[in-house]
Protein backbone atom coordinates (compact mmCIF):
# COMPACT_ATOMS: atom_id res chain seq x y z
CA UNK A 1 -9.69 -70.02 41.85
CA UNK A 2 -13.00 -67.96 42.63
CA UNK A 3 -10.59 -66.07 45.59
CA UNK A 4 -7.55 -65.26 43.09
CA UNK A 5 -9.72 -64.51 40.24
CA UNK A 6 -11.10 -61.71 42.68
CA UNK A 7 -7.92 -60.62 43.84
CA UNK A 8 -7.06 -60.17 40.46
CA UNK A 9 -10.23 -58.19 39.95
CA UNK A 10 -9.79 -56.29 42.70
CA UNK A 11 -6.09 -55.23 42.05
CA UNK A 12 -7.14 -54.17 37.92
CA UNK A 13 -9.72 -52.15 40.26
CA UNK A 14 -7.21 -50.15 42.10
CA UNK A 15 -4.95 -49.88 39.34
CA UNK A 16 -8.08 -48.40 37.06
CA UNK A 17 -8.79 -46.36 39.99
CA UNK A 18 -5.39 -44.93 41.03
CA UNK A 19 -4.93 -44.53 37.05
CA UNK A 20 -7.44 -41.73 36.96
CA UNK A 21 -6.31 -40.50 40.08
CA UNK A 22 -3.44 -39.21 38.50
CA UNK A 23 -4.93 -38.64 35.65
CA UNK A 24 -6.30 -35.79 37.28
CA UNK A 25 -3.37 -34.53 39.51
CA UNK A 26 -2.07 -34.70 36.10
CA UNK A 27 -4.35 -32.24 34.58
CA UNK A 28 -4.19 -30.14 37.43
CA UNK A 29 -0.74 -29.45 37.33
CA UNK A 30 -0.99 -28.74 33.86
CA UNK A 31 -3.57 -25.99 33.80
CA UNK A 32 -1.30 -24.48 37.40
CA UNK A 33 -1.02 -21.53 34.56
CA UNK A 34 -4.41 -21.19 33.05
CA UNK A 35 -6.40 -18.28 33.61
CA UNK A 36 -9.71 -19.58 35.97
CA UNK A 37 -9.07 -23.00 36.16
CA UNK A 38 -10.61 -24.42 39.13
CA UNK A 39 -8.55 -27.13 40.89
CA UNK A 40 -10.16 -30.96 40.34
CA UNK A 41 -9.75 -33.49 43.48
CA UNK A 42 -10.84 -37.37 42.93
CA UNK A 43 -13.74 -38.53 44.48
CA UNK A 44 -12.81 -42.32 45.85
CA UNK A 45 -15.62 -44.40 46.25
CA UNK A 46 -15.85 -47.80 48.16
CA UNK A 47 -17.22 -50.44 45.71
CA UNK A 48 -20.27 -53.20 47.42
CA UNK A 49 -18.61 -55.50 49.01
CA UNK A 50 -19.82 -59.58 47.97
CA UNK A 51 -20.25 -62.83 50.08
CA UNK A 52 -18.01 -65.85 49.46
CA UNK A 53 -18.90 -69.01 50.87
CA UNK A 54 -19.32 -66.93 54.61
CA UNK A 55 -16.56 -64.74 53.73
CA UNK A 56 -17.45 -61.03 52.76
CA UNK A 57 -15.12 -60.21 51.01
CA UNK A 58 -14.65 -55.77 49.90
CA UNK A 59 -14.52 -54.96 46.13
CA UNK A 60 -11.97 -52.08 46.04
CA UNK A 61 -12.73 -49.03 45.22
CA UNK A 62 -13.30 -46.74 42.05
CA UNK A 63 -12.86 -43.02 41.10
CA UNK A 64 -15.95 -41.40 39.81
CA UNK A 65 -15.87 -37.91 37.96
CA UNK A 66 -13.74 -35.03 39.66
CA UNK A 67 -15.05 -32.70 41.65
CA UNK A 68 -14.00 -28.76 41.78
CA UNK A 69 -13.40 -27.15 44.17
CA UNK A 70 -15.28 -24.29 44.02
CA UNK A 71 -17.09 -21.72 46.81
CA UNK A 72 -19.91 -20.18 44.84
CA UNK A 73 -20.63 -17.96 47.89
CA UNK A 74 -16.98 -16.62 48.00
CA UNK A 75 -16.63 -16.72 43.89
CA UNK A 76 -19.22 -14.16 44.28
CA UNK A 77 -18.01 -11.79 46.75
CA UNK A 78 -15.07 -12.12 44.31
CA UNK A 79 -17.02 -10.95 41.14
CA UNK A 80 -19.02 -8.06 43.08
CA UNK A 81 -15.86 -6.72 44.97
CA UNK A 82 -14.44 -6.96 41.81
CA UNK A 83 -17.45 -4.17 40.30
CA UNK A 84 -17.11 -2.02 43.79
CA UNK A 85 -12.89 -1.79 42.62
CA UNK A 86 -13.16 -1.52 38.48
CA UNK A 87 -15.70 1.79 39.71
CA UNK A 88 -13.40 2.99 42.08
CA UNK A 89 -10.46 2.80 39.53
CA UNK A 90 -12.64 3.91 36.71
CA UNK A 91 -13.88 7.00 39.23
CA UNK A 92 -9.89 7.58 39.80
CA UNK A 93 -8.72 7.66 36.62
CA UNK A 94 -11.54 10.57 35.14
CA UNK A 95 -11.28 12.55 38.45
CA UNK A 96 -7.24 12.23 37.62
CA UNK A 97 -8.11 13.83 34.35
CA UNK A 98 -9.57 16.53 35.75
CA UNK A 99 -7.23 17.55 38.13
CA UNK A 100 -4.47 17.73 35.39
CA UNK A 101 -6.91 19.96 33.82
CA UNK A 102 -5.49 22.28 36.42
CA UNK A 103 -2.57 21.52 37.29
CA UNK A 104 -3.13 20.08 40.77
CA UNK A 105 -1.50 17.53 42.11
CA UNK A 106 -1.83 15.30 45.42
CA UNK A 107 0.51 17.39 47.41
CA UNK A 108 -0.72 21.01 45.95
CA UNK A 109 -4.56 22.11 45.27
CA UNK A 110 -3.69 25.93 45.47
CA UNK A 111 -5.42 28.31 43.39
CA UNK A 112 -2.29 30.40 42.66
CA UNK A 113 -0.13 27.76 41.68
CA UNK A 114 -2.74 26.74 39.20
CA UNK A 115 -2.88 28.29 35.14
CA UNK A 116 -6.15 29.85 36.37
CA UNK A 117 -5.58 31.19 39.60
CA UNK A 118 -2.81 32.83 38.24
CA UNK A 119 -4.38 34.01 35.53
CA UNK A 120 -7.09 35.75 37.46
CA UNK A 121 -4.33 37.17 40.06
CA UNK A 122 -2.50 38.73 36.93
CA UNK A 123 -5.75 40.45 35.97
CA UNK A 124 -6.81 41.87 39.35
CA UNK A 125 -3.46 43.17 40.03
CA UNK A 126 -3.46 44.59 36.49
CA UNK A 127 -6.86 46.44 37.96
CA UNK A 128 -4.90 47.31 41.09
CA UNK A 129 -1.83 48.89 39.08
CA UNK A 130 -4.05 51.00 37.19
CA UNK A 131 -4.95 52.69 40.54
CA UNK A 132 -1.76 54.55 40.31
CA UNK A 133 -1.31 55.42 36.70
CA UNK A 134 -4.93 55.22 34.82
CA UNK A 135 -3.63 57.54 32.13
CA UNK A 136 -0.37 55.30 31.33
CA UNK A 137 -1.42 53.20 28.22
CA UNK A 138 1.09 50.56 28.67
CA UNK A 139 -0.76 49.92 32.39
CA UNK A 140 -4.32 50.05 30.41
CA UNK A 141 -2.49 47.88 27.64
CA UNK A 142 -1.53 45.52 30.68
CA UNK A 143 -5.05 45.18 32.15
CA UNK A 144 -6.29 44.26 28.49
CA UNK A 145 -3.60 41.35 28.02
CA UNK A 146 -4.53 40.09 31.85
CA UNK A 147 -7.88 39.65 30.34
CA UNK A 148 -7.13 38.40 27.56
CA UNK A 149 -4.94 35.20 29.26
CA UNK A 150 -7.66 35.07 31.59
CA UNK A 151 -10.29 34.57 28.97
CA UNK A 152 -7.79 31.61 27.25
CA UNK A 153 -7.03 30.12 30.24
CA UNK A 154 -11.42 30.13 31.17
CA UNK A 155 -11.46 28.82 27.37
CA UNK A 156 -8.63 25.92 27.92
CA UNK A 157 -9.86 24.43 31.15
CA UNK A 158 -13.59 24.42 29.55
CA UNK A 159 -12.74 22.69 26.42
CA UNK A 160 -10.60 20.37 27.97
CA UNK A 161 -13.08 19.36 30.75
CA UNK A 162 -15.72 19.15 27.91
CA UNK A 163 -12.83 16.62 25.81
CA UNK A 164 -12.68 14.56 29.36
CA UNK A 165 -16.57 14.23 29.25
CA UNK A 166 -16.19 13.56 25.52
CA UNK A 167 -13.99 10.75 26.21
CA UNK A 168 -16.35 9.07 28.85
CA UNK A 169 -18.86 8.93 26.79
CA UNK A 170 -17.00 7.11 24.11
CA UNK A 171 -16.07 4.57 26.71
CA UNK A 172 -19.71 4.20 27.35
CA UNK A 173 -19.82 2.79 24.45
CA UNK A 174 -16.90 0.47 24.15
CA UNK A 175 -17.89 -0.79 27.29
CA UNK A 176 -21.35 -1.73 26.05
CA UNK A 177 -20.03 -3.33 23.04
CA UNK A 178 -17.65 -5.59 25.49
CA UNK A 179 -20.42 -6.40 27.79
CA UNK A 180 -22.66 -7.76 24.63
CA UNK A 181 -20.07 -10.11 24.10
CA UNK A 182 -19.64 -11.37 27.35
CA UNK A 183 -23.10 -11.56 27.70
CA UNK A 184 -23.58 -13.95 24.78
CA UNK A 185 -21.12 -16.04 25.63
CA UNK A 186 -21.97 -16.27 29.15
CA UNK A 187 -25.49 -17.25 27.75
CA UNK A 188 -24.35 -20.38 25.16
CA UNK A 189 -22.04 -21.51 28.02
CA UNK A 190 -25.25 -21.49 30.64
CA UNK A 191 -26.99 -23.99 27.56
CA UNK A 192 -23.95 -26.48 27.72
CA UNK A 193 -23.97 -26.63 31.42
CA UNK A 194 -27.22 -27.44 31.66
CA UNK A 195 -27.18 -30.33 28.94
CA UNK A 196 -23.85 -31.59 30.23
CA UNK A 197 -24.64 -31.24 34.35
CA UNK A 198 -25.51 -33.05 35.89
CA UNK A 199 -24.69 -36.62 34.52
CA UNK A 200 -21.13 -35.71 33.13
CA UNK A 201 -18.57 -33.21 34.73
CA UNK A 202 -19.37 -29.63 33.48
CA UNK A 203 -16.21 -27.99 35.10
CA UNK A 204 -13.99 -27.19 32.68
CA UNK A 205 -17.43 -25.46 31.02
CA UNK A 206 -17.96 -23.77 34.70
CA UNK A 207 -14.59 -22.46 34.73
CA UNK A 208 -15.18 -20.98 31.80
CA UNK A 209 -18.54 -18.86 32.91
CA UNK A 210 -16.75 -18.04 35.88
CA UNK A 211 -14.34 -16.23 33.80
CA UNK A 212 -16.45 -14.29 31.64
CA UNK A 213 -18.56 -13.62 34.35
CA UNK A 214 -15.69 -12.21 36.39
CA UNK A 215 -14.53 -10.34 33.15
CA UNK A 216 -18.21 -8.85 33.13
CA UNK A 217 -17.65 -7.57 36.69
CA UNK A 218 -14.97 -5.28 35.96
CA UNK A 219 -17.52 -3.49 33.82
CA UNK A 220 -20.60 -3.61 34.89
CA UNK A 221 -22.03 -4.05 38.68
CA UNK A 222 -23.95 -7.43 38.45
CA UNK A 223 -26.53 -9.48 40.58
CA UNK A 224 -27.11 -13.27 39.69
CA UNK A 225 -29.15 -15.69 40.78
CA UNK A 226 -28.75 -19.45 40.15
CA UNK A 227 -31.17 -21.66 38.49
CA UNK A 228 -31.93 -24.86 38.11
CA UNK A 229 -30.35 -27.08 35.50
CA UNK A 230 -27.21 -24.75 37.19
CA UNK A 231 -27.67 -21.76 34.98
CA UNK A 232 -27.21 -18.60 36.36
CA UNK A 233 -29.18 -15.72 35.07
CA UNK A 234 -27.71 -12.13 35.60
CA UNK A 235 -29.52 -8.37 35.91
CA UNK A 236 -27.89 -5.37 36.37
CA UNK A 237 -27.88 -3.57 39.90
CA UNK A 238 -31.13 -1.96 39.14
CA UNK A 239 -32.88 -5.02 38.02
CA UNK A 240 -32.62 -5.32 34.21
CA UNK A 241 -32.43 -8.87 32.83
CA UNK A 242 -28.94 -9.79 31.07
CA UNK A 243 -29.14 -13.00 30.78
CA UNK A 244 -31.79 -15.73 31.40
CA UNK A 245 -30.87 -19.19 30.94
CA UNK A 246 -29.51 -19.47 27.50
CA UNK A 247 -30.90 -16.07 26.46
CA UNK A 248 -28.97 -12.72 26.27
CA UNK A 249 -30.53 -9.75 26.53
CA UNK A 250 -27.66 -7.03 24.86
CA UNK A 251 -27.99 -3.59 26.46
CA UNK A 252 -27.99 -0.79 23.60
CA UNK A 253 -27.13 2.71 23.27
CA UNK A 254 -29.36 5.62 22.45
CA UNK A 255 -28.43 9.32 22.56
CA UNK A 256 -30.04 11.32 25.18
CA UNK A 257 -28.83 15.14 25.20
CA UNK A 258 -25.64 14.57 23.36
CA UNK A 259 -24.79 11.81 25.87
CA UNK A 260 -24.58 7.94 25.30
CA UNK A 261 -27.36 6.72 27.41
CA UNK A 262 -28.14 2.83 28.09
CA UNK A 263 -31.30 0.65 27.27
CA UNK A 264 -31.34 -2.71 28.75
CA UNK A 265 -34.00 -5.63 30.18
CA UNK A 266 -37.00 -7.00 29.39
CA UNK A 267 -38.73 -4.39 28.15
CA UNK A 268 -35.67 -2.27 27.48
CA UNK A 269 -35.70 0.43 29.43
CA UNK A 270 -33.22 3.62 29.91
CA UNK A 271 -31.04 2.09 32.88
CA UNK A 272 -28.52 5.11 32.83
CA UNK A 273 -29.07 6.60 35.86
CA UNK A 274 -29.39 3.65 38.10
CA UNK A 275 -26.11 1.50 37.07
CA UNK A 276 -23.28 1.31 39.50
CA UNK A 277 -20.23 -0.68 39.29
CA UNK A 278 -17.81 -1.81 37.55
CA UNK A 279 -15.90 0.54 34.99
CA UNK A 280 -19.05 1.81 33.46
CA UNK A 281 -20.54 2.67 37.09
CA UNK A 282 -17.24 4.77 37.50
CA UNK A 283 -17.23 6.29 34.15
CA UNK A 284 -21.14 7.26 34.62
CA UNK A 285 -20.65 8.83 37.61
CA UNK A 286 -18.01 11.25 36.56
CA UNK A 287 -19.73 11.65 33.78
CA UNK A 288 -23.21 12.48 34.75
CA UNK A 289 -22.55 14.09 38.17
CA UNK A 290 -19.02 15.09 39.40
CA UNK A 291 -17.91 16.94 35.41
CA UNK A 292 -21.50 18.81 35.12
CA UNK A 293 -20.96 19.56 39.06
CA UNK A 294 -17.01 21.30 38.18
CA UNK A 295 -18.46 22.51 35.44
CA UNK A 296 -21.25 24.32 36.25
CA UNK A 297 -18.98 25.85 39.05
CA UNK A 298 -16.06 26.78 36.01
CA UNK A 299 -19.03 28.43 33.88
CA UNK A 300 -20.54 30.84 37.17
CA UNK A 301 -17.41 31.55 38.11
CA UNK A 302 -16.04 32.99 34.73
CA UNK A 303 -20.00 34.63 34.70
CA UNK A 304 -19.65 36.11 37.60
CA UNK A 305 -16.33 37.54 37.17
CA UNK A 306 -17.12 39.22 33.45
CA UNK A 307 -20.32 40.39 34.21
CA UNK A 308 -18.81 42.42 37.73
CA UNK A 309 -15.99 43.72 35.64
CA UNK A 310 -18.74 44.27 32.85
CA UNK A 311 -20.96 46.39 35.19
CA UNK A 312 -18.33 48.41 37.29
CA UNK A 313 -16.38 49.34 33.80
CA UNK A 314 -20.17 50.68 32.24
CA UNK A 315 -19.90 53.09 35.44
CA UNK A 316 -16.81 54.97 34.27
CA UNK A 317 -15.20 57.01 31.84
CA UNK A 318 -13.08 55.63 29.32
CA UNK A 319 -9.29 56.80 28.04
CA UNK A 320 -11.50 58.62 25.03
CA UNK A 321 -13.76 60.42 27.65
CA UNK A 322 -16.44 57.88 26.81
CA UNK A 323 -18.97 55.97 28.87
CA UNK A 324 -17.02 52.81 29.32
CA UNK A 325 -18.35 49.32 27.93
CA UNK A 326 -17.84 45.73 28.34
CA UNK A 327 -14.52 44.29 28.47
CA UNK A 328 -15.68 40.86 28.02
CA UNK A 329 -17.93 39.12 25.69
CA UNK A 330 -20.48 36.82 27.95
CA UNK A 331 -23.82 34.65 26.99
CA UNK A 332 -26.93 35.25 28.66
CA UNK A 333 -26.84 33.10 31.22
CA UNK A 334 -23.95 31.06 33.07
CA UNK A 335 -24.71 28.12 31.31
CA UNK A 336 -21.42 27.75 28.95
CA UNK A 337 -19.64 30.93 30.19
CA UNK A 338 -16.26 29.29 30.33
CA UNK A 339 -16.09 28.10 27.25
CA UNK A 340 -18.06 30.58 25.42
CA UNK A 341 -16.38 33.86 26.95
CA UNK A 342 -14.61 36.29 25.00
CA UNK A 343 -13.28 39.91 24.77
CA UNK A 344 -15.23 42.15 23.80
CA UNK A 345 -12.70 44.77 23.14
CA UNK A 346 -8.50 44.71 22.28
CA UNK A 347 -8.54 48.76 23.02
CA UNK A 348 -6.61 49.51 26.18
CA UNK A 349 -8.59 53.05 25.90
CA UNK A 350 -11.71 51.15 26.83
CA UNK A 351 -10.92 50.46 30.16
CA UNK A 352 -12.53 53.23 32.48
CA UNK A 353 -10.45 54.53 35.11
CA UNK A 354 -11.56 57.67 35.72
CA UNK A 355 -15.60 58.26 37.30
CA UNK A 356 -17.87 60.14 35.80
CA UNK A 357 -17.03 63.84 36.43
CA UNK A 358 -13.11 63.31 36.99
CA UNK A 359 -11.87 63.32 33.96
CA UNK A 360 -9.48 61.05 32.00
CA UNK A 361 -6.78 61.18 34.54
CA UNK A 362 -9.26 59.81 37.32
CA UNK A 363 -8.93 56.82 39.37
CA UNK A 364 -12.05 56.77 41.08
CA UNK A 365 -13.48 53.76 39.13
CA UNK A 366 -9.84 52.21 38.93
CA UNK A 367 -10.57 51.50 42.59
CA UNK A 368 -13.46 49.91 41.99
CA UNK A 369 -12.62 47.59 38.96
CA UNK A 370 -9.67 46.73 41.58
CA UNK A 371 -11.76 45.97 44.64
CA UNK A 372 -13.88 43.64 43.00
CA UNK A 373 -10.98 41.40 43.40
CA UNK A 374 -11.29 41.20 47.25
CA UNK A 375 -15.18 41.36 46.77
CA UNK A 376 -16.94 38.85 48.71
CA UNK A 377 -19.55 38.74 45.42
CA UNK A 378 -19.49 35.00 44.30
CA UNK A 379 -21.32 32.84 46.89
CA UNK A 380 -20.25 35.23 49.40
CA UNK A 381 -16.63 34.25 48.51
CA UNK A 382 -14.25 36.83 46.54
CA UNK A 383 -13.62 35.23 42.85
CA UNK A 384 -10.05 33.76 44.11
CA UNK A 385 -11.71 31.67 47.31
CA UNK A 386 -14.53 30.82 44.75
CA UNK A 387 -11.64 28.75 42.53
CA UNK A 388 -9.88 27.83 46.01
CA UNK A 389 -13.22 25.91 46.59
CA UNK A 390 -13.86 24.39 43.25
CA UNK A 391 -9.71 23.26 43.35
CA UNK A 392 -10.48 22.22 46.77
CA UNK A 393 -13.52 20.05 46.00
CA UNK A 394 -12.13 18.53 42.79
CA UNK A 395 -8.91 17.53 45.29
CA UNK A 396 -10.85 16.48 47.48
CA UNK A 397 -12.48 14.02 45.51
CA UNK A 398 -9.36 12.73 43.61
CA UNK A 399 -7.77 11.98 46.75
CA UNK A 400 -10.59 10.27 48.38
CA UNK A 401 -11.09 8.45 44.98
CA UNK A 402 -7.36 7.39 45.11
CA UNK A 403 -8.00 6.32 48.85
CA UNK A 404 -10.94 4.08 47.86
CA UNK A 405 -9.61 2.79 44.90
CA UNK A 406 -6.63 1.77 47.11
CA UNK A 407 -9.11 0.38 49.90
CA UNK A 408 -11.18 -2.05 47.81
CA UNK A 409 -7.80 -3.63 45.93
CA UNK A 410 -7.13 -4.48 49.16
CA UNK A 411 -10.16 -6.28 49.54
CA UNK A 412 -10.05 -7.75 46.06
CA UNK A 413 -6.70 -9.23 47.26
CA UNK A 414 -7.48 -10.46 50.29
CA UNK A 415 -10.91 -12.23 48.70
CA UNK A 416 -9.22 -13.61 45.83
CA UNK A 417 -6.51 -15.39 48.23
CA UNK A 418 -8.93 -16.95 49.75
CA UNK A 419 -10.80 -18.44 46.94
CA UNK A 420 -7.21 -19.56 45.51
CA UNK A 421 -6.56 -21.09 48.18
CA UNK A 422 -9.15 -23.05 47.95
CA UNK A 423 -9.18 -23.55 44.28
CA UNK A 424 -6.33 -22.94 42.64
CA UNK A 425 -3.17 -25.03 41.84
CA UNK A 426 -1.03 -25.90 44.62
CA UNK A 427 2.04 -27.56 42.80
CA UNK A 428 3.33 -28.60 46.29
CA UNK A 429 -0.29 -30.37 47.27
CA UNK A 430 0.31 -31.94 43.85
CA UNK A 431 3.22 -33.46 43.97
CA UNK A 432 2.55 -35.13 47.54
CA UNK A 433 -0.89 -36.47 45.63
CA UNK A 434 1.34 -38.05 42.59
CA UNK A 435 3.88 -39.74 44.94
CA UNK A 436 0.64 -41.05 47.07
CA UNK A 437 -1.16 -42.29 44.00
CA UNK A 438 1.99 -43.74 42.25
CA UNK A 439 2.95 -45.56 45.37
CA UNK A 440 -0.69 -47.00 45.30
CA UNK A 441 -0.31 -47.96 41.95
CA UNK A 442 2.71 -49.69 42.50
CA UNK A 443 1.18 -51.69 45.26
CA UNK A 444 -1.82 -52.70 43.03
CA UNK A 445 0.63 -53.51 40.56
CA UNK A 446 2.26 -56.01 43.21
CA UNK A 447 -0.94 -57.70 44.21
CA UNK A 448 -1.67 -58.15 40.71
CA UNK A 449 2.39 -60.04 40.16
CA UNK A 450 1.82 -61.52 43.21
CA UNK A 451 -1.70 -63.42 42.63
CA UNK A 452 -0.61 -64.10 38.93
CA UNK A 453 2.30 -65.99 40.35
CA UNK A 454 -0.16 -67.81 42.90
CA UNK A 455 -2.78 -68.38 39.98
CA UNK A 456 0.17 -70.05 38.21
CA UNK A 457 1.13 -72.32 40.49
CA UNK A 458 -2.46 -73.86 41.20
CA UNK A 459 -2.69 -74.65 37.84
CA UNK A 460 1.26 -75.96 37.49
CA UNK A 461 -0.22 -78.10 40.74
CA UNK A 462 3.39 -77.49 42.00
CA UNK A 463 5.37 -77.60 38.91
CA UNK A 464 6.67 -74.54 38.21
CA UNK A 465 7.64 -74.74 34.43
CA UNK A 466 4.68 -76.14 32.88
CA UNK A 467 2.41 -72.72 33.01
CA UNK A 468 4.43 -69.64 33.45
């Protein structure tokens, strides 16, 4: 009786133990879908084994909690491949901005198929045409409306580069707001894993800071460390504290300049100029470097041009036989020109043709306002090779930002297949574990007919229909 009674032990074992077998193919296959669910596999154990009479005799075996299969090495060349890609995209999209600004595109980073380069070619041939007829005053008239566009177009591209760096800033923001969130939760779920792990199964609560941790990624470049208890704290590429156990530290926003700079860590600290990745690496970096970089180069540029013109028209005679003035309307300094440049004058009389001494039919300092524009003057570059070079560097970085970009989704891809294919879903491995652990079942559920029957029988002693 001792032998069936632990054959019938042994076969409510394996039927216990296949149960939560598929209990947890079972769940697997129904979270195939959800967003950073890590796969579960049962853990078979072999029970002690026990002596009977001289007969050892094995006790089955048992499931104990799932295990998930998870590579925190390769989760987190996941999560910071993930910050190198969000930057590059982020870096993309704002130099992408900018190059709509003027109107290049990947195939074309011309100056004269640009608004401004052909603004600025409409002016200097307006100089050149004035060569031949300085007393005409629908040729004067022309050279004032060349100017005029010129100064619009200088305005345009100024403002709008100033709305682009607008915009970034605001996303500064946003994206702080988004991190705080994350951070928080990322913080109460680091609290539950440690009271849950490790005497129950903390997975589904691990899957779930694995999430928000990758969703943090794609903002912000990240370095974490894991702690006992299996908490994880988190500081920002230059070192400031995030989160620490279950404490968040939010990052804050203070305005530095007219720009949305960032306080974060333990004391909080400006950390502006030493974040990288993610999409606030990305915006930063257009922000703070590459816009005040095109910009700078927009503002000498228009200085340059309306001081020359300034200066070689104040040498001349006007169409009044006057000592000629400013066309243009300029700050002090370069700082702003683009966007704060103006004209001075709407009199086609003021332009001075003629050189002192010539009279107002002279063309002497025509020919000059007209050389200036093949005047190697700006940087040692004439004023149209000065925009070829700022078109050429702002293509130049688009394109390479497009390349990268490009480059580490590649990588993202190719590192995120192989942590799914370790730990994601595979209904095909699935379904070959439920057909194993049903036939096992099934076979448990024999023994356990089969030694009923038997146990029957020894207590029928042979007759069959007393005990059924």
């Amino acid at each position: 009786m001792g032998t069936l009674n632990s054959a019938l032990a042994l076969a409510q074992q394996a039927l216990m133990a296949n149960q939560t077998a598929l209990n947890i193919t079972s769940n697997n296959v129904a979270n195939q879908n959800t967003a950073g669910y890590t796969r579960e596999v049962a853990t078979w154990t072999e029970n002690d084994s026990v002596t009977i009479g001289n007969v050892t005799v094995g006790m089955g075996s048992s499931v104990g909690q799932p295990v998930s299969q998870r590579d925190r090495i390769l989760e987190k060349r996941v999560q910071q491949q993930m910050q190198v890609q969000s930057q590059s995209q982020s870096l993309d999209d704002a130099l992408n901005q900018v190059q709509n600004i003027f109107g290049l595109t990947s195939s074309s980073s011309s100056a004269s198929t640009t608004a401004l380069g052909t603004a600025m070619n409409n002016f200097y041939n307006a100089l050149s045409s004035l060569t031949a007829n300085p007393s005409d005053t629908a040729t004067r008239q022309k050279v004032i409306s060349a100017a005029s566009n010129l100064v619009g177009v200088f305005n345009s591209s100024a403002n709008q580069m100033a709305g682009v760096s607008s915009d970034l800033d605001k996303q500064v923001s946003g994206y702080v707001n988004t991190v705080n969130g994350l951070l928080s939760n990322i913080a109460t779920l680091n609290q539950k894993i440690s009271s849950t792990s490790p005497n129950a199964d903390a997975g589904v609560m691990e899957d779930q800071r694995q999430q928000a941790i990758a969703q943090l990624s794609q903002y912000i470049g990240l370095d974490q460390i894991s702690n006992e208890n299996n908490q994880i704290t988190l500081t920002t590429t230059n070192g400031a504290v995030l989160v620490s156990g279950a404490q968040a530290y939010p990052m804050s926003t203070v305005q530095v300049s007219g720009k949305t700079n960032i306080v974060a860590g333990i004391p909080a600290v400006d950390v502006t100029s030493g974040l990288t990745g993610g999409a606030l690496g990305g915006t930063l970096e257009a922000r703070d470097q590459l816009l005040p970089q095109y910009q700078s180069t927009l503002d000498n540029l228009a200085y340059q041009i309306a001081t020359q013109v300034n200066q070689v028209n104040a040498l001349g005679v006007d169409g009044n036989g006057n000592a000629g003035q400013g066309i243009f309307q300029i700050p002090a300094t370069a700082t702003g020109a683009a966007a704060l440049i103006s004209m001075a004058t709407t009199d086609p009389q003021s332009v001075a043709a003629a050189a002192v001494g010539e009279g107002s039919t002279g063309t002497g300092n025509a020919q000059l306002l007209a050389a200036l524009a093949n005047g190697a003057s700006i940087g040692g570059q004439t004023p149209l090779e000065s925009l070829n070079s700022l078109l050429g560097q702002i293509g130049n970085a688009a394109s390479s930002a497009a390349q990268d970009n490009t480059t580490q989704q590649t990588l993202l891809s190719q590192l995120t297949s192989q942590r799914n294919a370790l730990s994601s879903v595979s209904l095909d491995e699935e379904a070959a574990n439920l057909t194993q652990y049903q036939r096992a079942y099934q076979a448990a559920a024999k023994i356990f007919s089969v030694t009923d029957q038997m146990m029957a029988s020894a207590l029928n002693l042979g007759v069959p229909t007393t005990v059924s």
